[in-house]
N, C-alpha and C. Protein backbone atom coordinates (compact mmCIF):
# COMPACT_ATOMS: atom_id res chain seq x y z
N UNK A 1 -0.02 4.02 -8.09
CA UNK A 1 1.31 3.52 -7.82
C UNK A 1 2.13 4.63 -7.16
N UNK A 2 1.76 5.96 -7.31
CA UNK A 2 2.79 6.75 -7.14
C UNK A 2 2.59 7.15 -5.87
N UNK A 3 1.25 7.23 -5.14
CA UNK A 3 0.39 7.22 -3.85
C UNK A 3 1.29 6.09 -3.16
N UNK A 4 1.74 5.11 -3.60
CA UNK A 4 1.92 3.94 -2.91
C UNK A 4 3.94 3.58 -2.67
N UNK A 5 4.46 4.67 -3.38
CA UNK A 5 5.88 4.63 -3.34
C UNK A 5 6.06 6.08 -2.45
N UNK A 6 5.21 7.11 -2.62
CA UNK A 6 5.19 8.13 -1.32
C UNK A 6 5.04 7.99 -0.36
N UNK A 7 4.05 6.83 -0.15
CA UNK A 7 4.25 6.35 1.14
C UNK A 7 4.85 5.39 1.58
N UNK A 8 5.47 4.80 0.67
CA UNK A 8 6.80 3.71 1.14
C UNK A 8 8.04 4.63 1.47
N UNK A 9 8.34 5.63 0.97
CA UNK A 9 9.42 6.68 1.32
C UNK A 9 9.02 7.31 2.52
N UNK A 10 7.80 8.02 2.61
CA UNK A 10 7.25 8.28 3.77
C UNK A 10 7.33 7.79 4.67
N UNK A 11 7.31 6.83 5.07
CA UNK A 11 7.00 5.53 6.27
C UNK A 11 8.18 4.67 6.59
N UNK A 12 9.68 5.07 5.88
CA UNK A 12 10.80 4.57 6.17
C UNK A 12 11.81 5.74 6.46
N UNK A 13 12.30 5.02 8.02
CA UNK A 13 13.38 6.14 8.17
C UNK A 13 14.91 5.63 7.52
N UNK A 14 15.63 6.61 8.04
CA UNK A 14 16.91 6.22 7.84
C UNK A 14 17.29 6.29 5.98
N UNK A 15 18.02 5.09 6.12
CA UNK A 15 18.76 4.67 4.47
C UNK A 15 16.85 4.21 3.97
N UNK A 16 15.83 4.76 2.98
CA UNK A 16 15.15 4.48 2.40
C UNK A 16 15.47 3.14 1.35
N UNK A 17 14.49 2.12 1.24
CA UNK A 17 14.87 1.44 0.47
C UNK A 17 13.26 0.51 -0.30
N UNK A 18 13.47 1.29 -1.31
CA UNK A 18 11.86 0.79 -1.97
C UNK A 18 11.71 -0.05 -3.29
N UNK A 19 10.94 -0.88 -3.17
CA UNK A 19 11.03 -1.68 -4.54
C UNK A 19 9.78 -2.13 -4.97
N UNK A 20 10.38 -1.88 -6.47
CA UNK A 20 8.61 -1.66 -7.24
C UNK A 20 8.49 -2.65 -8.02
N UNK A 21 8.10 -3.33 -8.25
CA UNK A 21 7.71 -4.92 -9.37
C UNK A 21 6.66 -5.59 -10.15
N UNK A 22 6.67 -5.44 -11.19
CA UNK A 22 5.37 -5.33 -12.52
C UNK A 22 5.54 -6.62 -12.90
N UNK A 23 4.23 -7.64 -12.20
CA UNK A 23 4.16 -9.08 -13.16
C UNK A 23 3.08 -9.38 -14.06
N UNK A 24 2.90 -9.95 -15.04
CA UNK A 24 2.47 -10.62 -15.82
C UNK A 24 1.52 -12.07 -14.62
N UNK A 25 0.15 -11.93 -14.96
CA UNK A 25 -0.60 -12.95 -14.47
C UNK A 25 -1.18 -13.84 -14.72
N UNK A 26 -1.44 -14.91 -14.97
CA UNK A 26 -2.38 -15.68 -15.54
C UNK A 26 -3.62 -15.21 -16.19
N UNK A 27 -3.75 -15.40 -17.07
CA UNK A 27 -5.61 -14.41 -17.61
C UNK A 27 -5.02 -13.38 -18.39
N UNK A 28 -4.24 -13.21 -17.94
CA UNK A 28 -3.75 -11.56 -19.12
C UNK A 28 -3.63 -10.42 -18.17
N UNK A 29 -3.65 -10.81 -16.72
CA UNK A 29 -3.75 -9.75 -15.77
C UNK A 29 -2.08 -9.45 -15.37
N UNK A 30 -2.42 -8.36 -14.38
CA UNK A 30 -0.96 -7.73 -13.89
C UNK A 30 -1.19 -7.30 -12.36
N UNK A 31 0.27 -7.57 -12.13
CA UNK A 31 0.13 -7.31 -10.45
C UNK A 31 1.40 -6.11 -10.19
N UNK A 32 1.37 -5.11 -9.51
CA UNK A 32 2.24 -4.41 -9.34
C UNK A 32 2.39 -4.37 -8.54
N UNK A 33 3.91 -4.66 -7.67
CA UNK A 33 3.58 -4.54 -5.85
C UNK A 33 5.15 -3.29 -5.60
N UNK A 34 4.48 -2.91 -4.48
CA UNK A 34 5.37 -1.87 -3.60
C UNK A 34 5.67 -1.81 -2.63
N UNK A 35 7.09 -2.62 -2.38
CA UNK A 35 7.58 -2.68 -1.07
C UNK A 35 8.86 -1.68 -0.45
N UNK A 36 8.47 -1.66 0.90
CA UNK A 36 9.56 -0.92 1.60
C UNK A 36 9.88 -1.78 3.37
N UNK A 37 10.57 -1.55 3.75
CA UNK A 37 11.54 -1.68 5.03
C UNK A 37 10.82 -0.56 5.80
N UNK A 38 10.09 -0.50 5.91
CA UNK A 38 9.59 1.15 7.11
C UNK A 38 8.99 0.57 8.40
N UNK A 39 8.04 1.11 8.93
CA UNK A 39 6.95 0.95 9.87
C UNK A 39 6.75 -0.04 10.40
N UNK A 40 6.02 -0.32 9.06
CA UNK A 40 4.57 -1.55 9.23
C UNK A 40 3.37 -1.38 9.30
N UNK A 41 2.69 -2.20 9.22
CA UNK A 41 1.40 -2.26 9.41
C UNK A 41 1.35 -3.85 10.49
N UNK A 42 0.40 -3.38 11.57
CA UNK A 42 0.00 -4.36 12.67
C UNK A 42 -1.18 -4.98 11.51
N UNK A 43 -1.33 -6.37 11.67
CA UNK A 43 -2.51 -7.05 11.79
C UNK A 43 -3.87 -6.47 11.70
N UNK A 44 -4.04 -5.56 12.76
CA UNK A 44 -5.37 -5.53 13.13
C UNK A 44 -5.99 -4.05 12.48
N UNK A 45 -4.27 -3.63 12.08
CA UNK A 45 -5.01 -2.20 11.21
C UNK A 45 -4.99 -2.86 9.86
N UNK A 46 -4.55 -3.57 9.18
CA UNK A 46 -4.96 -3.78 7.85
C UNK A 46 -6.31 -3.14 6.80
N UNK A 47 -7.04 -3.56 7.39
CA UNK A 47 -8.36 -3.60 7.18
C UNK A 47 -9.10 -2.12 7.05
N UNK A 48 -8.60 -1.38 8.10
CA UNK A 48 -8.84 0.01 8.34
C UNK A 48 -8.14 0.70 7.78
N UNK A 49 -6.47 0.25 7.19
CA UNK A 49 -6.04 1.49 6.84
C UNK A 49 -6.49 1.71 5.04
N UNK A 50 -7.78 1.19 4.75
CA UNK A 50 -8.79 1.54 3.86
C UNK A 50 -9.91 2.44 3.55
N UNK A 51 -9.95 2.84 4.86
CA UNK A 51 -11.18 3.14 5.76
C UNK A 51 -10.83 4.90 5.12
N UNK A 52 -12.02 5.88 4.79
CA UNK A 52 -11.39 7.20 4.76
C UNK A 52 -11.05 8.02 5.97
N UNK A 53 -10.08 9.13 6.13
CA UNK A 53 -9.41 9.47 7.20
C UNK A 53 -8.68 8.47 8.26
N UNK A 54 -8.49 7.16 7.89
CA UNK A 54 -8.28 6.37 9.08
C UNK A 54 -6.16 6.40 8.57
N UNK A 55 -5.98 6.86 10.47
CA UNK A 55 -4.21 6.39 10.03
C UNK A 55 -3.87 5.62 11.31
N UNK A 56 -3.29 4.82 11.26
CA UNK A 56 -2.62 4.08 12.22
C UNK A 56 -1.94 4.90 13.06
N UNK A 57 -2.13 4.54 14.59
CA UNK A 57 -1.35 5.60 15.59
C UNK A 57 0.23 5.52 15.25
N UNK A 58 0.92 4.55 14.68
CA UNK A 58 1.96 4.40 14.44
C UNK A 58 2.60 5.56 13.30
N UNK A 59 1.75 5.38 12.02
CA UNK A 59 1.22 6.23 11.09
C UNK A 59 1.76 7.99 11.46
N UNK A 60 0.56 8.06 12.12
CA UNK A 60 0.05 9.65 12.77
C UNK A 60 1.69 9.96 14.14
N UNK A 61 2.18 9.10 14.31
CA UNK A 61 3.15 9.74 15.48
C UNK A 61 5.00 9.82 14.04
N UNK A 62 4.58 9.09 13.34
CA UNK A 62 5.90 8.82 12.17
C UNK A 62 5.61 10.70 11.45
N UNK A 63 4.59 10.76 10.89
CA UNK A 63 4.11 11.73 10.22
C UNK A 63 2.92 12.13 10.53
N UNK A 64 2.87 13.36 10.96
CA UNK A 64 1.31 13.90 11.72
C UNK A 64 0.71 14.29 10.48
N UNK A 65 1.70 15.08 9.35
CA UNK A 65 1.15 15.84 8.48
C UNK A 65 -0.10 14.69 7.24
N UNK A 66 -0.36 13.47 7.42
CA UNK A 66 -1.31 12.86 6.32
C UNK A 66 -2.71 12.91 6.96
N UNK A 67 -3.71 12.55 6.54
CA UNK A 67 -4.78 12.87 6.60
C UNK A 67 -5.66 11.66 6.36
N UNK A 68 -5.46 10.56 5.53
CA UNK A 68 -5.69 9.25 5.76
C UNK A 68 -6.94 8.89 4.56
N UNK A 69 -6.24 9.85 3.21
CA UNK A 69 -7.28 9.46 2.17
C UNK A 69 -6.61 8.80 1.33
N UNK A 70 -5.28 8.54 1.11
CA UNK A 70 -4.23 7.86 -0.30
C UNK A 70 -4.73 6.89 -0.30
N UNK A 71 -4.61 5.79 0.86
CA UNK A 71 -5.04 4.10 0.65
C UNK A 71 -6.71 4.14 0.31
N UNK A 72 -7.36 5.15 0.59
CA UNK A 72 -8.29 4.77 0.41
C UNK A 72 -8.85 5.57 -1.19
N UNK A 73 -8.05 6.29 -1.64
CA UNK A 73 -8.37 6.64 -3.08
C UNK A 73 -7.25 5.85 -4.34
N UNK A 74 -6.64 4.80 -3.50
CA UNK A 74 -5.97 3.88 -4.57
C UNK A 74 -7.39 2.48 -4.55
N UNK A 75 -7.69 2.48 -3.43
CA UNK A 75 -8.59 1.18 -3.12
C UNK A 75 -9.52 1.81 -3.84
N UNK A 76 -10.51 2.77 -4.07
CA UNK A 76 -11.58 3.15 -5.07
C UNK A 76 -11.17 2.76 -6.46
N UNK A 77 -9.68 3.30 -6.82
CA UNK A 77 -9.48 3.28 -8.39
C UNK A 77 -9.45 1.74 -8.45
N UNK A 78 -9.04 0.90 -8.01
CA UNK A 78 -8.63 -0.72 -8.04
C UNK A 78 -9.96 -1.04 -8.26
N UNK A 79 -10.92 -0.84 -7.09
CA UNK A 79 -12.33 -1.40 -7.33
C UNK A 79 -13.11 -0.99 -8.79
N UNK A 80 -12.87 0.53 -9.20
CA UNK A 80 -13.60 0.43 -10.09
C UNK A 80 -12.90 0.30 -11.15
N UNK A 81 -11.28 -0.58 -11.09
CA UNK A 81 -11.36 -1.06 -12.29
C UNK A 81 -11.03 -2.69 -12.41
N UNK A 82 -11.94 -3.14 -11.46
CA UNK A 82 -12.36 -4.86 -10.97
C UNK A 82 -11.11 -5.30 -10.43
N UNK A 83 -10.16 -4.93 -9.77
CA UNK A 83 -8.89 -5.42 -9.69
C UNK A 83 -8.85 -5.09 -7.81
N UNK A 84 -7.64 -5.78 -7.45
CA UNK A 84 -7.82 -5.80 -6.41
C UNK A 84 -6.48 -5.12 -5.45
N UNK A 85 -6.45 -4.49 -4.10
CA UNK A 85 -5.30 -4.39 -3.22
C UNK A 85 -5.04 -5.49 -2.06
N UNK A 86 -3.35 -5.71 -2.14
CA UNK A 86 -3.14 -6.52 -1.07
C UNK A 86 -2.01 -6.04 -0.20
N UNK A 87 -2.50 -6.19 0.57
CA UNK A 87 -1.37 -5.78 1.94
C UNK A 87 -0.50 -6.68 2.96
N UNK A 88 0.86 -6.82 2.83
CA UNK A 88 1.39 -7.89 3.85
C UNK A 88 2.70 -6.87 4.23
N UNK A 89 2.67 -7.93 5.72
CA UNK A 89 4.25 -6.93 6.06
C UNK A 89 3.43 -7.17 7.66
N UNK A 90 4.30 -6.26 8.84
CA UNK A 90 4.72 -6.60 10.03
C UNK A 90 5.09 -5.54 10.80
N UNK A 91 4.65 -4.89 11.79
CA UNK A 91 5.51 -3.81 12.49
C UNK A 91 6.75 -3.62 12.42
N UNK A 92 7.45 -2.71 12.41
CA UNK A 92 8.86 -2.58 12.16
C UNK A 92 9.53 -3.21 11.30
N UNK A 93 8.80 -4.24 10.14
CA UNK A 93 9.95 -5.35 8.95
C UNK A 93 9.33 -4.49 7.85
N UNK A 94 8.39 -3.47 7.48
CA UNK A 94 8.16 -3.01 6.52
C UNK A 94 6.68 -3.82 5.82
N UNK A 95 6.21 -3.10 4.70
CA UNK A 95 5.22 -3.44 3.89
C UNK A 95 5.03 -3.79 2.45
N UNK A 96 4.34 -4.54 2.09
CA UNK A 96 4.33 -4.45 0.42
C UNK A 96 2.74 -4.48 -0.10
N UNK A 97 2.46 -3.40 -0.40
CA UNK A 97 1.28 -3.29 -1.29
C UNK A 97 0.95 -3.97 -2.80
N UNK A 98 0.41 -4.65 -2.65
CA UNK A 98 0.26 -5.83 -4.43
C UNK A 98 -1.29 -5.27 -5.00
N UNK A 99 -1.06 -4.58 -6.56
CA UNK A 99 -1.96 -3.57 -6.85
C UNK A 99 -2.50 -4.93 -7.86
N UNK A 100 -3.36 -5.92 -7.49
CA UNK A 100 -4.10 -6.96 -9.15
C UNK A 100 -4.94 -6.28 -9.94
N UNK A 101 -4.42 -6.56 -11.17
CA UNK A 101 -5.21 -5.83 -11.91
C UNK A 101 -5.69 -7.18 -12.96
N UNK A 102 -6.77 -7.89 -13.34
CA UNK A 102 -7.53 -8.45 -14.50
C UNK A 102 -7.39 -8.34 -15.38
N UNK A 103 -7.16 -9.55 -16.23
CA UNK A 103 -7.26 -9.53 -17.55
C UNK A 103 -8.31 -8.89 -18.25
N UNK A 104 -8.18 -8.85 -19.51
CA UNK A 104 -9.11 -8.32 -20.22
C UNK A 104 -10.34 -9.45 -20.45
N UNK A 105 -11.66 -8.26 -20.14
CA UNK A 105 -12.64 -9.53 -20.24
C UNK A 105 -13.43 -9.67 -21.47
């Protein structure tokens, strides 16, 4: 989570504005999502910005200084603990990362 609000601060200029939200799921599971007003993410990087070392040119010209392992060492911990990441949002309207996490089995 904390990987995922650094880079919601990270990735927004100006007046920062981030919001963090812990639900209760069906099954006994939980979803935590993290949104911000920044960037974005295009479509077609979704997928990649999973990938290790991979940053979006958008990414890499906002902040040169990352290296392109956070999304992909939150996506390891999710997998190995059966739960899942979701990504929505839009160039320039910002992003929200939704962390599912499973009930107990």
């Amino acid at each position: 989570v904390l990987n995922l609000v650094d880079n919601a601060v990270k990735y927004s200029a100006g007046r920062k504005a981030v919001t963090v939200r812990l639900a209760a799921t069906a099954g006994g599971g939980a979803e935590i999502s993290v949104s911000d007003r920044g960037i974005g993410i295009s479509p077609e990087d979704r997928e990649r910005i999973f990938e290790a070392f991979y940053r979006t040119p958008e990414a890499a010209r906002h902040d040169p200084k990352g290296v392109g392992l956070g999304l992909k060492i939150v996506k390891h911990i999710m997998d190995a603990h059966g739960g899942e990441i979701a990504v929505e949002g839009s160039p320039g309207r910002g992003t929200t990362f939704t962390l599912k996490f499973p009930g107990r089995r």
